[in-house]
C-alpha atoms as a PDB file:
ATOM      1  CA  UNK A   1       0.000   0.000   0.000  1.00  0.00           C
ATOM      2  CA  UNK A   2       2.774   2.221   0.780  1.00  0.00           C
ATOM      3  CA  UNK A   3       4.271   1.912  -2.916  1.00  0.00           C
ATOM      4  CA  UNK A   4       1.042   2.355  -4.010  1.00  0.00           C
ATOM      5  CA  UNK A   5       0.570   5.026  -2.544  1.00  0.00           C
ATOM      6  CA  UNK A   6       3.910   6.716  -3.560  1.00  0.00           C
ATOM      7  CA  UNK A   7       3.099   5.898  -7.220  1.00  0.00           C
ATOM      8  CA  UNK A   8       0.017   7.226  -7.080  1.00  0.00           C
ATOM      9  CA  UNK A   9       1.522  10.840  -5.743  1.00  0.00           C
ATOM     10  CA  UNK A  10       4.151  10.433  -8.481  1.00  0.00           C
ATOM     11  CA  UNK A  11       1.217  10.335 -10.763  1.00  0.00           C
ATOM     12  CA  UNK A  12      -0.765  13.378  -9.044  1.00  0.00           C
ATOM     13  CA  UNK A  13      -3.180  11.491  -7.220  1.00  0.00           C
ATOM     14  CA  UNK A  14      -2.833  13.029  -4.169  1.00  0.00           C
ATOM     15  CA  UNK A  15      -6.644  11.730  -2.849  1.00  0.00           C
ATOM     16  CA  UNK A  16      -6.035   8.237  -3.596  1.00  0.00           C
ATOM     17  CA  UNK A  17      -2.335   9.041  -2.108  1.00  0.00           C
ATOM     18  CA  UNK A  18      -3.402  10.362   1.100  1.00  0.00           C
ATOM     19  CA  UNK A  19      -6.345   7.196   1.551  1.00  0.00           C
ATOM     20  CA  UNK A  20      -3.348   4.848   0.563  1.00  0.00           C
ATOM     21  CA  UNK A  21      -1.108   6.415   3.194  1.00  0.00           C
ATOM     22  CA  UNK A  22      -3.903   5.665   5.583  1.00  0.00           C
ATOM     23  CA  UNK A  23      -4.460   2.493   4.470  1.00  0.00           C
ATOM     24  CA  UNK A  24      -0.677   1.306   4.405  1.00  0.00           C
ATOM     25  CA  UNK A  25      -0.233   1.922   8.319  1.00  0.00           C
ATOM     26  CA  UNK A  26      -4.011   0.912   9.246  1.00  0.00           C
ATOM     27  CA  UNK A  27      -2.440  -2.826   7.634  1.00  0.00           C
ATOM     28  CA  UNK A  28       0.705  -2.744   9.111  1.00  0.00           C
ATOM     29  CA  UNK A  29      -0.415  -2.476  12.660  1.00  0.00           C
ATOM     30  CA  UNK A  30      -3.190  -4.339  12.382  1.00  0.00           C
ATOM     31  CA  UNK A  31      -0.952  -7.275  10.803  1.00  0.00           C
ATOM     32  CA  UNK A  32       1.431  -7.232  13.589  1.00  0.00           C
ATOM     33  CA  UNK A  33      -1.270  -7.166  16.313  1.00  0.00           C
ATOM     34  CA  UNK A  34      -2.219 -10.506  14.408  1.00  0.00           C
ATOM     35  CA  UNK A  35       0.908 -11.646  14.904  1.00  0.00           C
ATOM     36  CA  UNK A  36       1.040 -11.396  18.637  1.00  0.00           C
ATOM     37  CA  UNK A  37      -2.590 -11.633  19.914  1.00  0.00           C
ATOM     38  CA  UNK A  38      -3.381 -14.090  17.071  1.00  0.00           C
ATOM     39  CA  UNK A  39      -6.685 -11.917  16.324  1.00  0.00           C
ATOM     40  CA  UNK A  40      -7.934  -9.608  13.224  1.00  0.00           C
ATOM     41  CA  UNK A  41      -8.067  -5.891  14.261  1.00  0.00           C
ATOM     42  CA  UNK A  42     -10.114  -4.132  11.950  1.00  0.00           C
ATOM     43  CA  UNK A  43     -10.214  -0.183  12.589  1.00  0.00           C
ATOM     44  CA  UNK A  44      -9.209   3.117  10.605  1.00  0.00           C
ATOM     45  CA  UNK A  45      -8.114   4.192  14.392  1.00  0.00           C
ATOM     46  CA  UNK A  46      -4.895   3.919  14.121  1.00  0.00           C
ATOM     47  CA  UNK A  47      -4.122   5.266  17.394  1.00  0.00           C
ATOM     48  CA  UNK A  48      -6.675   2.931  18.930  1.00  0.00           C
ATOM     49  CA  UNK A  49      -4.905   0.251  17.295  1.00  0.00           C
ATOM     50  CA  UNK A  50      -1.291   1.362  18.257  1.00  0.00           C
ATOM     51  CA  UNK A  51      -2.811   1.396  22.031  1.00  0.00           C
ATOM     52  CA  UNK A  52      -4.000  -1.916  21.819  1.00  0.00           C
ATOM     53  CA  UNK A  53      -0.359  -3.500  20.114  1.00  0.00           C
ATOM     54  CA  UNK A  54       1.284  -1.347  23.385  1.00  0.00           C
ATOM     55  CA  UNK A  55      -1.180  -3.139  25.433  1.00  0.00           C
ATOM     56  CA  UNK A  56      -1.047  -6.759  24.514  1.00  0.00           C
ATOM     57  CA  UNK A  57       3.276  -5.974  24.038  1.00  0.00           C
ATOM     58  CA  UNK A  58       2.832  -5.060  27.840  1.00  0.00           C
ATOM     59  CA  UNK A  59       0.919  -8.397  28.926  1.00  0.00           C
ATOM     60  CA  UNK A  60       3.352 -10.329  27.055  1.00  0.00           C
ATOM     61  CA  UNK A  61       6.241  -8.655  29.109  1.00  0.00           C
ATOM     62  CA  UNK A  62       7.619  -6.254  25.992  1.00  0.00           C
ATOM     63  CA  UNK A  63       7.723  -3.456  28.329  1.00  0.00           C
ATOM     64  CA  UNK A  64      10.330  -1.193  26.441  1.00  0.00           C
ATOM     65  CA  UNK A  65       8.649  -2.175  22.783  1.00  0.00           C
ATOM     66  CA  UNK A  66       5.170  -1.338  24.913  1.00  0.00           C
ATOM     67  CA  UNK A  67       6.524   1.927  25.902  1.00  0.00           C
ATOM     68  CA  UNK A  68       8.532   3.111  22.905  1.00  0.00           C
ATOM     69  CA  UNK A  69       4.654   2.703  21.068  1.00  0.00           C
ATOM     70  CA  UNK A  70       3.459   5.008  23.920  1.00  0.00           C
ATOM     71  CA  UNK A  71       5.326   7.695  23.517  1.00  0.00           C
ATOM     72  CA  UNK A  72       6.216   7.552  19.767  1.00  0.00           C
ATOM     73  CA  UNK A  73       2.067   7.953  19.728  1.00  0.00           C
ATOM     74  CA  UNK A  74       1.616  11.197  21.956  1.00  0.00           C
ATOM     75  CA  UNK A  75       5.124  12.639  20.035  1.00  0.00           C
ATOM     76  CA  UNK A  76       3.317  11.974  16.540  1.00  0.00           C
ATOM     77  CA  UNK A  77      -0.327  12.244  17.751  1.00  0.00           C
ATOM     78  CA  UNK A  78      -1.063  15.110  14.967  1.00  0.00           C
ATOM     79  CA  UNK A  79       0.558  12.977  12.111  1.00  0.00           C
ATOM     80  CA  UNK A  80      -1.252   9.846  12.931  1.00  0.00           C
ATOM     81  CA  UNK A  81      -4.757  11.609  13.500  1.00  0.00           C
ATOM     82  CA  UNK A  82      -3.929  13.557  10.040  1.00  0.00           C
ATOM     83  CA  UNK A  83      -3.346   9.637   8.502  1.00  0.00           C
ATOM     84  CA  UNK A  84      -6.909   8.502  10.290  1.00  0.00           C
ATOM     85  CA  UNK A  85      -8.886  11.196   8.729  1.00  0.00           C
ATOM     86  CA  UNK A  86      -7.412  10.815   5.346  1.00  0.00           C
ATOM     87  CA  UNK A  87      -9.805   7.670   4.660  1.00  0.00           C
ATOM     88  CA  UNK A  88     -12.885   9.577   5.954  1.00  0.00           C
ATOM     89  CA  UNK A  89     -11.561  13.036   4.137  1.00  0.00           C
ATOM     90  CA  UNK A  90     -10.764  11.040   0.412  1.00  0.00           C
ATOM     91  CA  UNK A  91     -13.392   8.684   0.739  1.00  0.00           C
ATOM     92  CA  UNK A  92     -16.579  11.299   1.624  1.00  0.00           C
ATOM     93  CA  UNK A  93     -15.172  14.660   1.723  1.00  0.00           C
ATOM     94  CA  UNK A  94     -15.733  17.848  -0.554  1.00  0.00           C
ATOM     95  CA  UNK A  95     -12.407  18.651   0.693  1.00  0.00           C
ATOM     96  CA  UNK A  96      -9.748  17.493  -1.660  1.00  0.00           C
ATOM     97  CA  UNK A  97      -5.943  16.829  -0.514  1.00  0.00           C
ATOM     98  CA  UNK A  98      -3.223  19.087  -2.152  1.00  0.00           C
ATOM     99  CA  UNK A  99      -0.025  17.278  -3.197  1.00  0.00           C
ATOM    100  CA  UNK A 100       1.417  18.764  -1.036  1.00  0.00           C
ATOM    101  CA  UNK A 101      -0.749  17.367   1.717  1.00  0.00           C
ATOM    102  CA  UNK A 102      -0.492  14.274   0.695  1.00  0.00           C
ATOM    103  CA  UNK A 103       2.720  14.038   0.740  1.00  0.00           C
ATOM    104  CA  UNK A 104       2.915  14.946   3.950  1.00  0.00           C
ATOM    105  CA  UNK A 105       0.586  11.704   4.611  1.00  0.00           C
ATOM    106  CA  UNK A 106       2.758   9.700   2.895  1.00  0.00           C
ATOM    107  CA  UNK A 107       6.369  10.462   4.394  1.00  0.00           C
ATOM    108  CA  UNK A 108       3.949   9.935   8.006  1.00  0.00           C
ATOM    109  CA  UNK A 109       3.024   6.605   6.474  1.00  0.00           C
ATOM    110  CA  UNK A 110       6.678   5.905   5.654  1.00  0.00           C
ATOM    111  CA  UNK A 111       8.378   7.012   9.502  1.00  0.00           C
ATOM    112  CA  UNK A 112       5.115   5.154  10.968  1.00  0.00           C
ATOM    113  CA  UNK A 113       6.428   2.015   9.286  1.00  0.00           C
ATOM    114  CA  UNK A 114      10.084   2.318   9.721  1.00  0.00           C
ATOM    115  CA  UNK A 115       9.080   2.520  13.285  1.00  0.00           C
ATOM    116  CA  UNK A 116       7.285  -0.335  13.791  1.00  0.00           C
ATOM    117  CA  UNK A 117      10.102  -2.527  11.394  1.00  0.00           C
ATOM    118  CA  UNK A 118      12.117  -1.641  14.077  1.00  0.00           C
ATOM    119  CA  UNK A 119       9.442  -2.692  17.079  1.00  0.00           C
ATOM    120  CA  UNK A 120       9.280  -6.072  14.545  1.00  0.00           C
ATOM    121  CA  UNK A 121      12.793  -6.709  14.784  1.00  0.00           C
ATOM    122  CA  UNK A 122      12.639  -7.017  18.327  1.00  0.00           C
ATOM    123  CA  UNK A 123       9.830  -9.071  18.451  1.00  0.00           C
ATOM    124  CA  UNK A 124      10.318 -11.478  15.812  1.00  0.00           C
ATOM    125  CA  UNK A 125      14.255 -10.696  14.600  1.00  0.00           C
ATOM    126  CA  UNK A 126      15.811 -11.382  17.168  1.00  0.00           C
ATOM    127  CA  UNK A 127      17.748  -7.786  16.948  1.00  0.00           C
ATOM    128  CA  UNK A 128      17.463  -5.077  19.600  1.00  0.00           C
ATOM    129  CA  UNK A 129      15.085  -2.023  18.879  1.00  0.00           C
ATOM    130  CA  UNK A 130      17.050   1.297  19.265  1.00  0.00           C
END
């Protein structure tokens, strides 16, 4: 979804961009909570759903990875409620995103990720998150 969603921007797209954006760390969450509650998430909250991966981390005994999620959430609160709204602003608004705007969605997509690779790498890799 991410490439997607850079492709479309390349192309001018900057709606279908913004929703991709969205869309790319909506999946990427949710697919890790799968991973360690076993569960399907299914929410455009991406907040909500970042909570809930801190949560279940913090049961599991992932305190730091729990933690790191906490905070990186409350440092990037703006960003991640700006990626929420962009499926509820591409899909039903009269609003349309600038390019500009959405590329600002889609570089938040891409540091959302990288973030959570590195969460990943701890949980699953075997490596030690920064």
């Amino acid at each position: 979804m991410l490439r997607l969603a850079e492709e479309l921007l390349s192309k001018g797209e900057a709606d279908l961009a913004a929703l991709n954006a969205g869309y790319a760390v909506q999946l990427y969450v949710e697919s890790i909570l799968y991973r360690v509650s076993g569960e399907e998430w299914r929410s455009h909250n991406i907040r909500l759903l970042l909570g809930a991966l801190s949560m279940i981390l913090e049961q599991q005994g992932f305190h730091r990875e729990a933690e790191k999620i906490v905070e990186f959430a409350k440092v990037n609160r703006r960003l991640l409620a700006k990626l929420e709204e962009a499926h509820t602003r591409a899909t039903y608004g009269v609003l349309e995103y600038s390019i500009d705007q959405a590329r600002v969605l889609v570089d938040a997509a891409k540091k959302v990720i990288d973030f959570l690779q590195n969460i990943e790498k701890k949980l699953f890799g075997g490596e030690e998150s920064e």
